[in-house]
PDB file of N, CA and C in Angstrom:
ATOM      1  N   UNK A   1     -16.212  24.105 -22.162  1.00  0.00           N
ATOM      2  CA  UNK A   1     -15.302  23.096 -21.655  1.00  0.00           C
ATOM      3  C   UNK A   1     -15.907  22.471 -20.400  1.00  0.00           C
ATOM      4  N   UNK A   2     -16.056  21.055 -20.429  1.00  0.00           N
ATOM      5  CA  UNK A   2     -16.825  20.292 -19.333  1.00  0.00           C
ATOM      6  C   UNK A   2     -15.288  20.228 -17.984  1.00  0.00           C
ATOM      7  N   UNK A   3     -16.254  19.461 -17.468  1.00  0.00           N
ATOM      8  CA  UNK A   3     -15.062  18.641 -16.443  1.00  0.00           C
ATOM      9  C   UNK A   3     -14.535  17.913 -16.589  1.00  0.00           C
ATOM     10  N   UNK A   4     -13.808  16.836 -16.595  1.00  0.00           N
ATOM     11  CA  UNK A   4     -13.022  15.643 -17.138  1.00  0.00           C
ATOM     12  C   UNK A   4     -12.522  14.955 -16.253  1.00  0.00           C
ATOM     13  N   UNK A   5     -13.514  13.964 -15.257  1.00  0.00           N
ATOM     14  CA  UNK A   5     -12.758  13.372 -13.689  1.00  0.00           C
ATOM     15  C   UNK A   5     -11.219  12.554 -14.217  1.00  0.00           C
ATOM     16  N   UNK A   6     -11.047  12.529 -15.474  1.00  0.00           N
ATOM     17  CA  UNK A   6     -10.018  11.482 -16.146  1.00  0.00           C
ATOM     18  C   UNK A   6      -9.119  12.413 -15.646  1.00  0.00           C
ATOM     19  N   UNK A   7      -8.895  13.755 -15.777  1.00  0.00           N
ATOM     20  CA  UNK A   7      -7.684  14.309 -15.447  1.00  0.00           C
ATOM     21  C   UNK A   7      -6.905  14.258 -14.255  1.00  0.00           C
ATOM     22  N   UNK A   8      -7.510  15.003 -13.357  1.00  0.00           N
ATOM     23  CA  UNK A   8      -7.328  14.779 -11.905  1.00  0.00           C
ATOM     24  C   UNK A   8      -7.044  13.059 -11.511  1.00  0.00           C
ATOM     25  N   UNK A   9      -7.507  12.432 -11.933  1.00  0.00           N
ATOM     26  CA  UNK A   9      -7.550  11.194 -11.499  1.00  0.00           C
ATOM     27  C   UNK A   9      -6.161  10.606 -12.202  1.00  0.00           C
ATOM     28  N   UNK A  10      -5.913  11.139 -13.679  1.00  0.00           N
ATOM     29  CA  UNK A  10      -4.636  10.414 -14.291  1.00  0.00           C
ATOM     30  C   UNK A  10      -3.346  11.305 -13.634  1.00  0.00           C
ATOM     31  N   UNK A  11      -3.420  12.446 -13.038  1.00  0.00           N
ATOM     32  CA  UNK A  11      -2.871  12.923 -12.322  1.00  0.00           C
ATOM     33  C   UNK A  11      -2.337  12.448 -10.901  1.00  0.00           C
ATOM     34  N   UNK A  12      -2.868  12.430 -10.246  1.00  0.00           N
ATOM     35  CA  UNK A  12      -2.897  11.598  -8.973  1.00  0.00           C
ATOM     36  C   UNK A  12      -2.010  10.167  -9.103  1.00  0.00           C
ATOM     37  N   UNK A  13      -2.757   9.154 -10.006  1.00  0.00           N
ATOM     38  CA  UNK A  13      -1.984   7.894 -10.374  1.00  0.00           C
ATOM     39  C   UNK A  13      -0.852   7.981 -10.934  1.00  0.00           C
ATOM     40  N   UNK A  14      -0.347   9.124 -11.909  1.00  0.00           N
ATOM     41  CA  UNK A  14       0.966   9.013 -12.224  1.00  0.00           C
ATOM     42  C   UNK A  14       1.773   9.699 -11.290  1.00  0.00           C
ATOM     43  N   UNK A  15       1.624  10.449 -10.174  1.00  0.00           N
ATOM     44  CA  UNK A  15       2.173  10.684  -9.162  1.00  0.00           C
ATOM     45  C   UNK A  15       2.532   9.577  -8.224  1.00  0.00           C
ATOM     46  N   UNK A  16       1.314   9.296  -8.024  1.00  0.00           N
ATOM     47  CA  UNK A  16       1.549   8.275  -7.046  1.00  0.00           C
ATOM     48  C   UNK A  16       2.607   7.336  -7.524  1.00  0.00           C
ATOM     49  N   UNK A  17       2.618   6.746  -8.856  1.00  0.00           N
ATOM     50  CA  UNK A  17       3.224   5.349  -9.679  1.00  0.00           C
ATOM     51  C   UNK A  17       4.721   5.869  -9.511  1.00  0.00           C
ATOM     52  N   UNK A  18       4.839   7.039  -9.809  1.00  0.00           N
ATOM     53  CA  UNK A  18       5.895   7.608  -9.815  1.00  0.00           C
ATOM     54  C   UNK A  18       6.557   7.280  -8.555  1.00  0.00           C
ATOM     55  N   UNK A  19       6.229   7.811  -7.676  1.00  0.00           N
ATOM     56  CA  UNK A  19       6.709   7.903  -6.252  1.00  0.00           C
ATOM     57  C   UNK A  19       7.213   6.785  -5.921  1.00  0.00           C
ATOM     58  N   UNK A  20       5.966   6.004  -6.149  1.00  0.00           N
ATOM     59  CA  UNK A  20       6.036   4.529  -5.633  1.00  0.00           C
ATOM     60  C   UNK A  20       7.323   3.583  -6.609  1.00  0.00           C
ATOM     61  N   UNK A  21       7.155   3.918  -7.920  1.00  0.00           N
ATOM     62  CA  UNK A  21       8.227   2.941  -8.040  1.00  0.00           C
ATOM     63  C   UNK A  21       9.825   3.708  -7.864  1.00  0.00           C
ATOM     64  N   UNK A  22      10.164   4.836  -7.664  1.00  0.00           N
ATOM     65  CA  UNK A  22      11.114   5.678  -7.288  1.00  0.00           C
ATOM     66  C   UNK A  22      11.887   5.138  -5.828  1.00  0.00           C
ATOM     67  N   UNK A  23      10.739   4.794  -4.967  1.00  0.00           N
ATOM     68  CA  UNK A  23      11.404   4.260  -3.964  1.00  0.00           C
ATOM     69  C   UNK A  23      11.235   2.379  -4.188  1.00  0.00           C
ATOM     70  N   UNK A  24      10.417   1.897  -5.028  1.00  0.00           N
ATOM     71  CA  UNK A  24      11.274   0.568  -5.181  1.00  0.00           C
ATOM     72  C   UNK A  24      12.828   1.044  -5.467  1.00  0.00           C
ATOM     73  N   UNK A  25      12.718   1.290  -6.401  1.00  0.00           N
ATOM     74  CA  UNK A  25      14.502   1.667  -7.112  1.00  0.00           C
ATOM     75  C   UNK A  25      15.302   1.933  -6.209  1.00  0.00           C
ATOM     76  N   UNK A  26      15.125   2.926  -4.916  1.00  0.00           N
ATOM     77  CA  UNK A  26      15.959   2.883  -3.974  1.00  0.00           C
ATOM     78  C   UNK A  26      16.020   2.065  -2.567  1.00  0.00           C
ATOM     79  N   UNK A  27      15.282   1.300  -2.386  1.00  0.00           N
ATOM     80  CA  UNK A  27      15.288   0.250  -1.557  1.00  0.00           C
ATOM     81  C   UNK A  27      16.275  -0.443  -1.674  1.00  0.00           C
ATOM     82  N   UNK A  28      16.860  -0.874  -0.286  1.00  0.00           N
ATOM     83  CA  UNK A  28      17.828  -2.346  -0.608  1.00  0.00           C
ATOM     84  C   UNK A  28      17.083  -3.518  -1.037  1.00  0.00           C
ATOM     85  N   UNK A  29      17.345  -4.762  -1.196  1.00  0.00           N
ATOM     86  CA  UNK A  29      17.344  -5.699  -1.953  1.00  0.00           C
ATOM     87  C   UNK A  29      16.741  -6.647  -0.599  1.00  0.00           C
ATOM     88  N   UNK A  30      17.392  -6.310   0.170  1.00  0.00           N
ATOM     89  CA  UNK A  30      16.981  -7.441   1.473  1.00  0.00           C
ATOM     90  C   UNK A  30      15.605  -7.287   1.744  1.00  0.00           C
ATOM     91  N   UNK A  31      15.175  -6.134   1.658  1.00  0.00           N
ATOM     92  CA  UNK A  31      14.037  -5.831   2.173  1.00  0.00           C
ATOM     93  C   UNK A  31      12.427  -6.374   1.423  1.00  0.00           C
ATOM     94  N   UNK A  32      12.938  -7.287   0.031  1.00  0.00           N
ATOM     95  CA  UNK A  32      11.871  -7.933  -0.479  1.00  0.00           C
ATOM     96  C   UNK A  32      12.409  -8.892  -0.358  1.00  0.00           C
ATOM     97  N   UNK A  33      13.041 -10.047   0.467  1.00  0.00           N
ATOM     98  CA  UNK A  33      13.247 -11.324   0.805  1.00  0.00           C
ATOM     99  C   UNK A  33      11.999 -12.085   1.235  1.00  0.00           C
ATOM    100  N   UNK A  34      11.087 -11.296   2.116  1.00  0.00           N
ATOM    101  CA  UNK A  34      10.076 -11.467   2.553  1.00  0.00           C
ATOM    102  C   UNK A  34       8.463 -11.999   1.157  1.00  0.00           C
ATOM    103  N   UNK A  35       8.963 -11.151   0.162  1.00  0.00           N
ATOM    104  CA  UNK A  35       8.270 -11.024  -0.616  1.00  0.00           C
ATOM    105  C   UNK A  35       9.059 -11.831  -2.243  1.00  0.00           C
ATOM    106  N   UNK A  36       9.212 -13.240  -1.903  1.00  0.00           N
ATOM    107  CA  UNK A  36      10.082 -14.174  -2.515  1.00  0.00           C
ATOM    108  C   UNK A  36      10.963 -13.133  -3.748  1.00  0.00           C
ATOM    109  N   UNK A  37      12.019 -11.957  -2.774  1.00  0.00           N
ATOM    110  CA  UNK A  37      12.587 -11.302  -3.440  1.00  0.00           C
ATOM    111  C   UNK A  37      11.739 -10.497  -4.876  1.00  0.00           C
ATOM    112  N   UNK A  38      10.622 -10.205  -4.953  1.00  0.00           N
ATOM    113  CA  UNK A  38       9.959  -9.838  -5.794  1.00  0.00           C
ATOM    114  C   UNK A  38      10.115  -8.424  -5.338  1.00  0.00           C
ATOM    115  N   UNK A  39      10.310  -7.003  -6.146  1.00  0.00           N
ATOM    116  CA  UNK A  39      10.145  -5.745  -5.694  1.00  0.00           C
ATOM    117  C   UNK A  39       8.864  -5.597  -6.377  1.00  0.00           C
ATOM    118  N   UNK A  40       7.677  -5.579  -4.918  1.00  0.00           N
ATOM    119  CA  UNK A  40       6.478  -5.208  -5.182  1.00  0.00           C
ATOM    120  C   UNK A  40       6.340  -3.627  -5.336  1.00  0.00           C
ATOM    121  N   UNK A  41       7.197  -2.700  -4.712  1.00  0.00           N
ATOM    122  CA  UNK A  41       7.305  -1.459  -4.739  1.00  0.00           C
ATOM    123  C   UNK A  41       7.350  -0.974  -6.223  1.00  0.00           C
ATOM    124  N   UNK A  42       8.359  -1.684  -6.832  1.00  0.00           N
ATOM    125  CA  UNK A  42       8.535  -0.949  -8.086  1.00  0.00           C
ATOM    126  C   UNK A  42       7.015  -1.328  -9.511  1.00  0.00           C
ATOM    127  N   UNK A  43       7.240  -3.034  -9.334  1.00  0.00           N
ATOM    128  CA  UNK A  43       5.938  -3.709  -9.948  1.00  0.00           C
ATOM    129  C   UNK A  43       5.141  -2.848  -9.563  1.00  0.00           C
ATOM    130  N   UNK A  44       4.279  -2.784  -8.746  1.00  0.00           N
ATOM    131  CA  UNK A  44       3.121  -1.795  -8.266  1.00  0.00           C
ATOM    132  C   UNK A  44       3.068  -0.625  -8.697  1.00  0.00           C
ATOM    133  N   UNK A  45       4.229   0.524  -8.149  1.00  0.00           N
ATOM    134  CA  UNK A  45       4.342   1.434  -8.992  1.00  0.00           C
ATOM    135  C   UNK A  45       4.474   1.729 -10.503  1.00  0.00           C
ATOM    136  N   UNK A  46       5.256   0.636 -11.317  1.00  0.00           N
ATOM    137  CA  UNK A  46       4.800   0.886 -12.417  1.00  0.00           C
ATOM    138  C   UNK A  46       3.257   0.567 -13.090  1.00  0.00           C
ATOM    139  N   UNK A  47       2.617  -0.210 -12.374  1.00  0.00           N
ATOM    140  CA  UNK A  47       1.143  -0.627 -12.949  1.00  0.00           C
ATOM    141  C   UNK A  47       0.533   0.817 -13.151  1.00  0.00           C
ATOM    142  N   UNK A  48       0.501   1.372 -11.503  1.00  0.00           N
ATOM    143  CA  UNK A  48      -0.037   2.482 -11.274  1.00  0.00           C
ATOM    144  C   UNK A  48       0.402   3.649 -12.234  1.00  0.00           C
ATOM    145  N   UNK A  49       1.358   3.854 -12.504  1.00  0.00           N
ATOM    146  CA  UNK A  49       2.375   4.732 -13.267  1.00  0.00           C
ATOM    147  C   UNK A  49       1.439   4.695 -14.950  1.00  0.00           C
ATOM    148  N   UNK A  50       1.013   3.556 -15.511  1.00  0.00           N
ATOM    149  CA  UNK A  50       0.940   3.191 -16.631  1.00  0.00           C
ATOM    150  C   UNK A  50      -0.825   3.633 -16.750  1.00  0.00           C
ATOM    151  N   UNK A  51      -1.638   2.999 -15.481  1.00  0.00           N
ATOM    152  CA  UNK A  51      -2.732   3.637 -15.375  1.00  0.00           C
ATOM    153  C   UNK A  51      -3.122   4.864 -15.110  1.00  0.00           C
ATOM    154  N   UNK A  52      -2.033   5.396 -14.563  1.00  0.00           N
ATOM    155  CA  UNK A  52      -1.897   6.865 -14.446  1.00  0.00           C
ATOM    156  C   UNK A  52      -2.098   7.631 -16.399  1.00  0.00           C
ATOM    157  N   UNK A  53      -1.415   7.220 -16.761  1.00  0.00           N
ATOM    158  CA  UNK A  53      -0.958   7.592 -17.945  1.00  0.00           C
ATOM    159  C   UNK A  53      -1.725   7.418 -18.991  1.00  0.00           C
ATOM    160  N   UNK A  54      -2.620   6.235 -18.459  1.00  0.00           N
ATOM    161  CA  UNK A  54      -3.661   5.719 -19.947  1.00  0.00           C
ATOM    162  C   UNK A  54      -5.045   7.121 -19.362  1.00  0.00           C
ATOM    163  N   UNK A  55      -5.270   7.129 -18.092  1.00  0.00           N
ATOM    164  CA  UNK A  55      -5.892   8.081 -17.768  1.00  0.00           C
ATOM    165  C   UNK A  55      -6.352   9.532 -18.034  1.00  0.00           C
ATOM    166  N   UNK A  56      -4.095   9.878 -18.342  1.00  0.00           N
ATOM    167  CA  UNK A  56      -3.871  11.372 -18.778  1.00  0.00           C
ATOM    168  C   UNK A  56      -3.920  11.318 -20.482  1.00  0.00           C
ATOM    169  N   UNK A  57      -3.707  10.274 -20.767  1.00  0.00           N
ATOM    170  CA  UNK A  57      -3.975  10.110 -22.536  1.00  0.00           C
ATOM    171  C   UNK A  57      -5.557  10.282 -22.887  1.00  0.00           C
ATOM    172  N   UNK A  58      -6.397   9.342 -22.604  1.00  0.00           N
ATOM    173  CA  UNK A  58      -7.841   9.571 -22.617  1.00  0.00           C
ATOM    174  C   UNK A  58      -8.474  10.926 -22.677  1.00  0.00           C
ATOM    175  N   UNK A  59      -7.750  11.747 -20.880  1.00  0.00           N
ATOM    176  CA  UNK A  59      -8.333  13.085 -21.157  1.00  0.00           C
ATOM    177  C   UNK A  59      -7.580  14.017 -22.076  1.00  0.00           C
ATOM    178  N   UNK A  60      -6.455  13.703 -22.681  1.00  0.00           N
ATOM    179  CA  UNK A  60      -6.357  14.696 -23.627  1.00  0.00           C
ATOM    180  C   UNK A  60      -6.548  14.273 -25.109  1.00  0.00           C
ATOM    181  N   UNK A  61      -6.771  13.145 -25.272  1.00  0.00           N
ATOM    182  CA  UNK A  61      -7.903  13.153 -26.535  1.00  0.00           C
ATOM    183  C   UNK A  61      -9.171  13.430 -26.687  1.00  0.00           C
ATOM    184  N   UNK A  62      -9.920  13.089 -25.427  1.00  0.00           N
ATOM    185  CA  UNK A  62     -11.215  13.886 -25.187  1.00  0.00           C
ATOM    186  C   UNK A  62     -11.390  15.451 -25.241  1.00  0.00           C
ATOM    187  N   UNK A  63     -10.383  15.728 -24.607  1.00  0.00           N
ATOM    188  CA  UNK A  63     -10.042  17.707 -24.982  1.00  0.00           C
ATOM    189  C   UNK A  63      -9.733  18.104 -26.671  1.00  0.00           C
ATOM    190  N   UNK A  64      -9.153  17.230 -26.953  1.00  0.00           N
ATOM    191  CA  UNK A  64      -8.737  17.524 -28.388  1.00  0.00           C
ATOM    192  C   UNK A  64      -9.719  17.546 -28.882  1.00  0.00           C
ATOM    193  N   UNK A  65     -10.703  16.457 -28.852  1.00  0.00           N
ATOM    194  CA  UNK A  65     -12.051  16.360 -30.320  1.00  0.00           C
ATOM    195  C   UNK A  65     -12.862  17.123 -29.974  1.00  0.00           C
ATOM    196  N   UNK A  66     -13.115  17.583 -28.446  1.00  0.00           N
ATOM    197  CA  UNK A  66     -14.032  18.771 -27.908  1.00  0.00           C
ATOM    198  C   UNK A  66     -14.050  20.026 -28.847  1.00  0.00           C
ATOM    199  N   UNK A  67     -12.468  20.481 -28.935  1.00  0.00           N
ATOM    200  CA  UNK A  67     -12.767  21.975 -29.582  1.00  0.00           C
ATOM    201  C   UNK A  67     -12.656  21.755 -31.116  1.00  0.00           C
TER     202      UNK A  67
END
C-alpha cells in the first residue's frame, strides 16, 4: 500500500468546505451587503466542500483497483 497525497488532501478540503459553508448558513444576511448580498461564505465553502470530495472519491478508487 503506497501513499495517496489525494487523501489527506480530500480530507482537509472537505473539512474545511464544511466549516466554511456551516458558518455561511449561520451568518446574518446583513453581513454580505457589502458583497452585493452574495453569501461568499457558503458559495466558497461549497466549491471547497465538492473539491474536497472529488479528492476523497479519486483516493478511494485508486485504493480499490490497488488490491
Amino acid at each position: 500500500m503506497t501513499f495517496d497525497l489525494r487523501l489527506p488532501i480530500g480530507l482537509l478540503f472537505s473539512l474545511l468546505g464544511l466549516l466554511l459553508s456551516v458558518f455561511g448558513l449561520l451568518t446574518p444576511a446583513e453581513l454580505y451587503r457589502t458583497s452585493l448580498g452574495l453569501n461568499m461564505n457558503l458559495w466558497w465553502g461549497l466549491v471547497i466542500l465538492v473539491f474536497g470530495a472529488v479528492m476523497l472519491g479519486l483516493a478511494l478508487k485508486a485504493r480499490r483497483h490497488e488490491g
